[in-house]
Protein backbone atom coordinates (compact mmCIF):
# COMPACT_ATOMS: atom_id res chain seq x y z
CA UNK A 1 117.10 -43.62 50.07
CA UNK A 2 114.01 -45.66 51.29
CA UNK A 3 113.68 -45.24 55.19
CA UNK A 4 113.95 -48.22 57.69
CA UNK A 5 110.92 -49.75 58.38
CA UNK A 6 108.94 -49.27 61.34
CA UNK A 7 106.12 -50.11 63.18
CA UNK A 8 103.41 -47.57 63.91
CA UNK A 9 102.60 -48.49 67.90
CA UNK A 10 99.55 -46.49 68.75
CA UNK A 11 97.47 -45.02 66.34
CA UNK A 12 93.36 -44.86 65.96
CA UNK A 13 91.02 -45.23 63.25
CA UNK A 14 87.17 -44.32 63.06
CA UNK A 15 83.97 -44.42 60.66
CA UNK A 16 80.86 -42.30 62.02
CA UNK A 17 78.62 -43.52 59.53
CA UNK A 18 79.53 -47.01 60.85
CA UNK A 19 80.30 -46.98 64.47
CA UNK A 20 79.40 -44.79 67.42
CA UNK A 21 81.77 -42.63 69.29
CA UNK A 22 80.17 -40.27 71.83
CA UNK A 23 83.25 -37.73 72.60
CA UNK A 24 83.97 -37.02 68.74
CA UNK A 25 81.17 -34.18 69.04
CA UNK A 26 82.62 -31.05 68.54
CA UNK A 27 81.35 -28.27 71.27
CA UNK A 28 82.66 -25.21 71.03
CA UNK A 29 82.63 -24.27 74.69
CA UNK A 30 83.82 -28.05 75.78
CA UNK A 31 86.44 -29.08 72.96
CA UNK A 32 89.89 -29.79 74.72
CA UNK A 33 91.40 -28.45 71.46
CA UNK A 34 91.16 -25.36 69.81
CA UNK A 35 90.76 -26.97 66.09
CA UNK A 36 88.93 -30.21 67.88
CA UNK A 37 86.50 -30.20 64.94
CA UNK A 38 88.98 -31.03 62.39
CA UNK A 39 89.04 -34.17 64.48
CA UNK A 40 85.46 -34.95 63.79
CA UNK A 41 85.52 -36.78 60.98
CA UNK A 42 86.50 -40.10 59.58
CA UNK A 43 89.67 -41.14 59.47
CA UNK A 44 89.62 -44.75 57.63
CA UNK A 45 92.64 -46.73 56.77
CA UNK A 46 93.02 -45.09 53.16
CA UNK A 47 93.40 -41.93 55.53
CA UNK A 48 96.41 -43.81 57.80
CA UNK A 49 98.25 -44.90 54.45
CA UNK A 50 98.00 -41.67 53.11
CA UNK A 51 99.60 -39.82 56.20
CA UNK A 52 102.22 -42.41 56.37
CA UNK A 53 103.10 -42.99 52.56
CA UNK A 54 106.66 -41.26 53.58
CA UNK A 55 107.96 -43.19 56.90
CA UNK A 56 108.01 -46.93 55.41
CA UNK A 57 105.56 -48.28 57.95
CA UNK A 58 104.90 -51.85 57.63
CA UNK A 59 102.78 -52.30 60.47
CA UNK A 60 100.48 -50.75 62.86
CA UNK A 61 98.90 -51.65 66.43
CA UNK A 62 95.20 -49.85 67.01
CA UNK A 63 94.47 -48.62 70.43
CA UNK A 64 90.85 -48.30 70.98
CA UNK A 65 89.12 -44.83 69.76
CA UNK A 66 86.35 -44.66 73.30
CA UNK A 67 83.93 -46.36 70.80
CA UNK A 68 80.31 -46.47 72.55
CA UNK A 69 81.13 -48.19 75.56
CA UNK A 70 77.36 -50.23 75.59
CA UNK A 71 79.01 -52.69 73.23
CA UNK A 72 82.75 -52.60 72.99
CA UNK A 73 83.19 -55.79 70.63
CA UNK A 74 81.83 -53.72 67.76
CA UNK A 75 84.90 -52.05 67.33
CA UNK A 76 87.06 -54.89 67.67
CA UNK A 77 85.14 -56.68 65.07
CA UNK A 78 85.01 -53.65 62.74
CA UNK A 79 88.83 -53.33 63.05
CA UNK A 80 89.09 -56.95 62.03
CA UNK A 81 86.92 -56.61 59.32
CA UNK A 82 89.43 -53.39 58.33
CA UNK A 83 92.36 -55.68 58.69
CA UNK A 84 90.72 -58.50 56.38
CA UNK A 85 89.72 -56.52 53.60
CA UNK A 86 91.16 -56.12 50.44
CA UNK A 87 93.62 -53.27 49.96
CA UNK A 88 94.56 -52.82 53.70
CA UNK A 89 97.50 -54.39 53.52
CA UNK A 90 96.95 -56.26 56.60
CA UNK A 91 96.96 -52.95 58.67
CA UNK A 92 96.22 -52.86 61.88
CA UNK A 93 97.83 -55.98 62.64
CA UNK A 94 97.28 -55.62 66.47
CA UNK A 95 94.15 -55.29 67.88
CA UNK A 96 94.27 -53.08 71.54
CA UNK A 97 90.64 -52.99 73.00
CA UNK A 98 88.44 -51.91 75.64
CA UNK A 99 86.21 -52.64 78.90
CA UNK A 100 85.45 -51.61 82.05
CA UNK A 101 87.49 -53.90 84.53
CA UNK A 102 85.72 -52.12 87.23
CA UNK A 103 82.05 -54.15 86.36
CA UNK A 104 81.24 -57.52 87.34
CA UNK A 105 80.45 -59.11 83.95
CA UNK A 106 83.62 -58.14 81.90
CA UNK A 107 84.80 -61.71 81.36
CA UNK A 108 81.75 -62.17 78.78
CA UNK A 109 83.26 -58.96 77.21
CA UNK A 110 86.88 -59.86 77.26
CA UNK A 111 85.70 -62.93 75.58
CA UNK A 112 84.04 -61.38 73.11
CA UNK A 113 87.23 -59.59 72.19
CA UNK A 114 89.35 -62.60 72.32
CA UNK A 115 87.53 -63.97 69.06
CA UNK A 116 89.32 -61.81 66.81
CA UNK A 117 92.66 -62.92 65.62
CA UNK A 118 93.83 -59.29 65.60
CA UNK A 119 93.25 -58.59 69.16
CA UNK A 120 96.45 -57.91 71.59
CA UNK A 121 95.46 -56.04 74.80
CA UNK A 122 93.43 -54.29 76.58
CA UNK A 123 93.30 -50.66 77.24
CA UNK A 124 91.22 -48.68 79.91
CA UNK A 125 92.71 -45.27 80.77
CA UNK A 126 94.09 -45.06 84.48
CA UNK A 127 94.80 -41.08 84.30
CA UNK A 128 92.98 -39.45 87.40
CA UNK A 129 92.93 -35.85 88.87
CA UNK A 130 91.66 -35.64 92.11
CA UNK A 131 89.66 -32.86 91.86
CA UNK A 132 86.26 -32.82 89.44
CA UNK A 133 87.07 -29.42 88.32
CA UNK A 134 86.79 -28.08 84.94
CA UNK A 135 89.93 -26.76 84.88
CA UNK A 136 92.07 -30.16 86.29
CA UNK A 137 90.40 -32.63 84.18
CA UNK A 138 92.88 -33.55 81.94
CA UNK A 139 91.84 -35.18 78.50
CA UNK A 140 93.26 -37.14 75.95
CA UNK A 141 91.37 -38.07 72.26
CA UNK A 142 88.84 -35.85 73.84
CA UNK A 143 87.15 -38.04 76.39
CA UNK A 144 87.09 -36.50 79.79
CA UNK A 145 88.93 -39.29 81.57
CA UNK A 146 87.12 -38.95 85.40
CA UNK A 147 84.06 -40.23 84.23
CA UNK A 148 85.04 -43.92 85.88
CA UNK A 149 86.58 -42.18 88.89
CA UNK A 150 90.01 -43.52 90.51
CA UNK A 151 90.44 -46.91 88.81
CA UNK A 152 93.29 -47.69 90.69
CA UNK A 153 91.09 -47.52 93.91
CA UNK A 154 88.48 -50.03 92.60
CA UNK A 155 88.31 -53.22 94.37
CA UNK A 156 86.80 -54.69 90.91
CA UNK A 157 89.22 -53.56 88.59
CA UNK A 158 91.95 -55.06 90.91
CA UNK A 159 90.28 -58.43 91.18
CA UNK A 160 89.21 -58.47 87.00
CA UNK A 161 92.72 -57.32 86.70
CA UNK A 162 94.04 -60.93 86.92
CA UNK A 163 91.80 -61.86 83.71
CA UNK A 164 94.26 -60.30 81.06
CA UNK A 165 96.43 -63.35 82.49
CA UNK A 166 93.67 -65.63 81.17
CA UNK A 167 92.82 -64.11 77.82
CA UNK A 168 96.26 -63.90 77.36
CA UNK A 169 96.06 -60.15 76.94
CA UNK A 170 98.40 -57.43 77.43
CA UNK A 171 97.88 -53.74 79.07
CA UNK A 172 98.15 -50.21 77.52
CA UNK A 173 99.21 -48.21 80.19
CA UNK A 174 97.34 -44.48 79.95
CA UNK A 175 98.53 -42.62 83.61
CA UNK A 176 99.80 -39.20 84.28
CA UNK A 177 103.15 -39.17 86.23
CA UNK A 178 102.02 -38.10 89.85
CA UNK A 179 99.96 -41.79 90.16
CA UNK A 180 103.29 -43.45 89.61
CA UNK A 181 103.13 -45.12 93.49
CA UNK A 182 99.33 -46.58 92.76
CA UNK A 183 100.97 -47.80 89.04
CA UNK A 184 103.84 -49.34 90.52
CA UNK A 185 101.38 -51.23 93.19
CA UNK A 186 99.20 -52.63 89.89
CA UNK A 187 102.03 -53.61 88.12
CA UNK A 188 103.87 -55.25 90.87
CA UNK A 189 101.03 -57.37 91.55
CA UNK A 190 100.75 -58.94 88.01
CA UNK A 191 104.49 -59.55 87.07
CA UNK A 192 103.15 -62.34 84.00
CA UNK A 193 101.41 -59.36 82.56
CA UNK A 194 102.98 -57.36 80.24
CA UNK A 195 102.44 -52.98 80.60
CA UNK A 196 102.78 -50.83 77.68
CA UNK A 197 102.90 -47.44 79.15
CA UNK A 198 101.63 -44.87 76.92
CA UNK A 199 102.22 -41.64 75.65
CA UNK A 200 105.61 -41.48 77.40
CA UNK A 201 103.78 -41.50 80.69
CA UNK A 202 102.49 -37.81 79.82
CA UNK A 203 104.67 -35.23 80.66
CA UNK A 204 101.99 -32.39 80.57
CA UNK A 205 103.72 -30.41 82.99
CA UNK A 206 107.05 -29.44 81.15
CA UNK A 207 107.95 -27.19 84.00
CA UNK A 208 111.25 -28.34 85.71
CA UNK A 209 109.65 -29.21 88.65
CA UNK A 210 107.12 -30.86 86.57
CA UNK A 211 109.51 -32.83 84.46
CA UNK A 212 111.27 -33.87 87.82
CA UNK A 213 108.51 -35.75 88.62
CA UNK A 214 108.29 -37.15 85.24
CA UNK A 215 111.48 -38.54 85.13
CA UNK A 216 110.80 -40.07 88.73
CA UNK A 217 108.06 -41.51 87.30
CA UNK A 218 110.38 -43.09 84.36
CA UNK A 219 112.76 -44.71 86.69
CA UNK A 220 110.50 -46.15 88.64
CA UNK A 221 108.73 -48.07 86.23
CA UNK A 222 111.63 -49.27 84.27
CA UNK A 223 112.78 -51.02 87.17
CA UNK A 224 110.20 -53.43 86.79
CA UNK A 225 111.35 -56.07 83.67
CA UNK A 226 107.79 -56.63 82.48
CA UNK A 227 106.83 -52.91 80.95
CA UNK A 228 107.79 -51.37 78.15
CA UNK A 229 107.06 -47.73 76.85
CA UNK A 230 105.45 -46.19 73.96
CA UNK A 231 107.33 -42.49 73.57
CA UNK A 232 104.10 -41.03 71.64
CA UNK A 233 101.50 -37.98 72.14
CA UNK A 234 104.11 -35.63 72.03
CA UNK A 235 102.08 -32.74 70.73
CA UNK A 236 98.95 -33.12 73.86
CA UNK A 237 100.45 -30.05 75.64
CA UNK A 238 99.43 -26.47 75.36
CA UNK A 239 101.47 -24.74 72.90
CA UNK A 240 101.30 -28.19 70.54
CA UNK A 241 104.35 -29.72 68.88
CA UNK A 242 107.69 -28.23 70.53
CA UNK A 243 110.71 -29.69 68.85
CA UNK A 244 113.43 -28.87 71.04
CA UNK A 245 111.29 -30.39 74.56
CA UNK A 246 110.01 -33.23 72.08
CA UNK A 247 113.40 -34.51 71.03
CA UNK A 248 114.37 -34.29 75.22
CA UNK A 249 111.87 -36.20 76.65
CA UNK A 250 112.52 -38.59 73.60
CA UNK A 251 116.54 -38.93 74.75
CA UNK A 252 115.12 -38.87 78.41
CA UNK A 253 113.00 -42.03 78.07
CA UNK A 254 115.42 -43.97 76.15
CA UNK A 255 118.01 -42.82 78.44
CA UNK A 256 116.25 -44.77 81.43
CA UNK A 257 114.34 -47.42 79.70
CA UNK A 258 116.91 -47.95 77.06
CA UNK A 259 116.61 -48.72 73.48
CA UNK A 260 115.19 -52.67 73.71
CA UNK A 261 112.17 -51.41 75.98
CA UNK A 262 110.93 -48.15 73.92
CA UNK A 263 108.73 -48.11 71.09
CA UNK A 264 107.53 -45.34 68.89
CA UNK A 265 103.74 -44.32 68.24
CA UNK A 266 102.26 -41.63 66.24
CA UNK A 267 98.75 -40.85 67.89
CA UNK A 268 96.93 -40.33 64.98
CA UNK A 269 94.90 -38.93 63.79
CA UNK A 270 95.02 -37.35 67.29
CA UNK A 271 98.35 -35.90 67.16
CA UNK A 272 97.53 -34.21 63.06
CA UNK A 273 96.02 -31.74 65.46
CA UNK A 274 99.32 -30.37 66.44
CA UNK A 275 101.95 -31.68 64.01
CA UNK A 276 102.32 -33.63 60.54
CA UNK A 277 102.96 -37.37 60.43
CA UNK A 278 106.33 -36.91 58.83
CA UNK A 279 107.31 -34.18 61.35
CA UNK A 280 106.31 -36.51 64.00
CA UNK A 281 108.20 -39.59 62.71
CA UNK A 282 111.14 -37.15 61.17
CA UNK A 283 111.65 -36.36 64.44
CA UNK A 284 111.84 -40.00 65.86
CA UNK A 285 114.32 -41.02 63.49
CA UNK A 286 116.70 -38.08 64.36
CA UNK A 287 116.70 -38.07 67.60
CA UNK A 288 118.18 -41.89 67.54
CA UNK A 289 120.43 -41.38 64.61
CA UNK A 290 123.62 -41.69 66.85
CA UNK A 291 122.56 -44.93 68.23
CA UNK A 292 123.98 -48.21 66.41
CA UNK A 293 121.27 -50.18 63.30
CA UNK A 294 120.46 -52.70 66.32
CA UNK A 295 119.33 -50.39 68.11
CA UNK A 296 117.28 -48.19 65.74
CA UNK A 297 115.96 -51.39 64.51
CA UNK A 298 114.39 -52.15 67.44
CA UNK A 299 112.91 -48.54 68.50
CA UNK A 300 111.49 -48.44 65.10
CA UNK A 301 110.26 -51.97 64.85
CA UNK A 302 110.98 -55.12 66.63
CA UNK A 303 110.39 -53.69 70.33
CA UNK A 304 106.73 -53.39 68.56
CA UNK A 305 106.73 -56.70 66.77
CA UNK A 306 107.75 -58.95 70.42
CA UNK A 307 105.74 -56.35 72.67
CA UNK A 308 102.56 -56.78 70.41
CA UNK A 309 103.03 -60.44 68.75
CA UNK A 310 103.09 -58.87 65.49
């Protein structure tokens, strides 16, 4: 029996020969993953269709890849050129891109984005540690994520915030659990925008304690009506893919957000580090299986479709 169809809600693609991407370097003393070299390589579309051939995906949104950050646009344009060509099959049919809110000329940027047809948000990661240390810098696709310091304590990124609003553009969410009270703040003061949060707010921690704050984080931004959440990234914890925590943050999340304001998101080629796609999506499927079609439907699909215009 053919699966239901779903919508792949976070996923990255990248050519080396075509594009630049600084952090996909491997270094053995630096990589944040042990097999972080696998990662170095393309990963094209034919690549996506061929991890996915299984899980009757029928679209896709791209999340931007921390392309070479001098020029931005390139990517977008290459990923609309990927869309456009023959044998993609339209995929990805949204568009998430980048810039840096926190400089004064990013309207000329976010303009240049807004060209492509494709294009859907914006996404600059918000995730901050306090300290510089080694050993606190948390990392995810590889790109040490202090290098713009506290984001959410940049006058500039709070005023260039408002231009999403004019370039009708919505905002990937990217924020570790503990900066909940500064997220809440951002999102409070743009209620027209809408916040995909990503990677299920990332519950590195999976201590208790840790996942207490976690789920405090959960509630408190699923009392505001204008953000959804992506439950993806699963396997971006030491130790890699654990079924039986995967499948409880999964019932967690759609336990407080419920099932019209989750979507589901593979990470790849990200995620391949730690599990397969059809362990990934296997275990998406299953852990909703007691929930009525509506609502599978729209976990799988439609939450993705409204939440992305797609």
């Amino acid at each position: 029996m053919e699966k239901n169809s779903a919508v792949d809600a976070h996923h990255h693609l990248w050519n080396l020969e075509e594009n630049s991407y600084p952090w996909l370097v491997s270094n053995a003393e630096t990589d944040p993953f042990e097999n972080f070299s696998d990662l170095c390589q393309n990963y094209l579309i034919g690549d996506f269709h061929s991890d996915t051939k299984n899980q009757n995906i029928v679209k896709s949104v791209h999340v931007q890849a921390e392309h070479d950050e001098a020029d931005p646009v390139r990517e977008t344009a290459w990923l609309q050129g990927v869309a456009e060509a023959e044998g993609s099959g339209g995929f990805p049919h949204a568009i998430v891109a980048w810039a840096d809110l926190s400089q004064p000329g990013v309207d000329e940027i976010l303009e240049g984005h807004r060209a492509y047809a494709n294009l859907r948000g914006l996404r600059q990661m918000l995730n901050y540690t306090p300290s510089s240390g080694a050993e606190s810098v948390q990392v995810e696709d590889g790109n040490v994520l202090a290098k713009h310091g506290n984001l959410l304590e940049n006058d500039v990124f709070h005023r260039n915030f408002s231009l999403l609003r004019k370039y009708d553009l919505s905002f990937d969410m990217q924020i570790f659990p503990w900066q909940t009270e500064d997220g809440a703040r951002l999102i409070a003061a743009h209620p027209d925008t809408s916040f995909i949060l990503n990677h299920t707010i990332m519950p590195f921690d999976r201590s208790e304690s840790g996942l207490l704050v976690w789920r405090n984080a959960l509630e408190t931004y699923a009392g505001f009506p204008n953000v959804v959440i992506k439950i993806s990234g699963l396997g971006m914890v030491p130790g890699g893919w654990d079924e039986t925590m995967n499948r409880r943050l999964v019932r967690e999340t759609i336990e407080v957000f419920g099932p019209s304001r989750c979507l589901f998101a593979s990470n790849f080629p990200v995620d391949k580090l730690m599990s397969d796609y059809d362990t990934v999506w296997d275990l998406f499927r299953s852990a909703i299986a007691d929930l009525s079609s509506d609502e599978q439907a729209a976990m799988l699909r439609t939450n993705a479709e409204r939440a992305y215009r797609i």
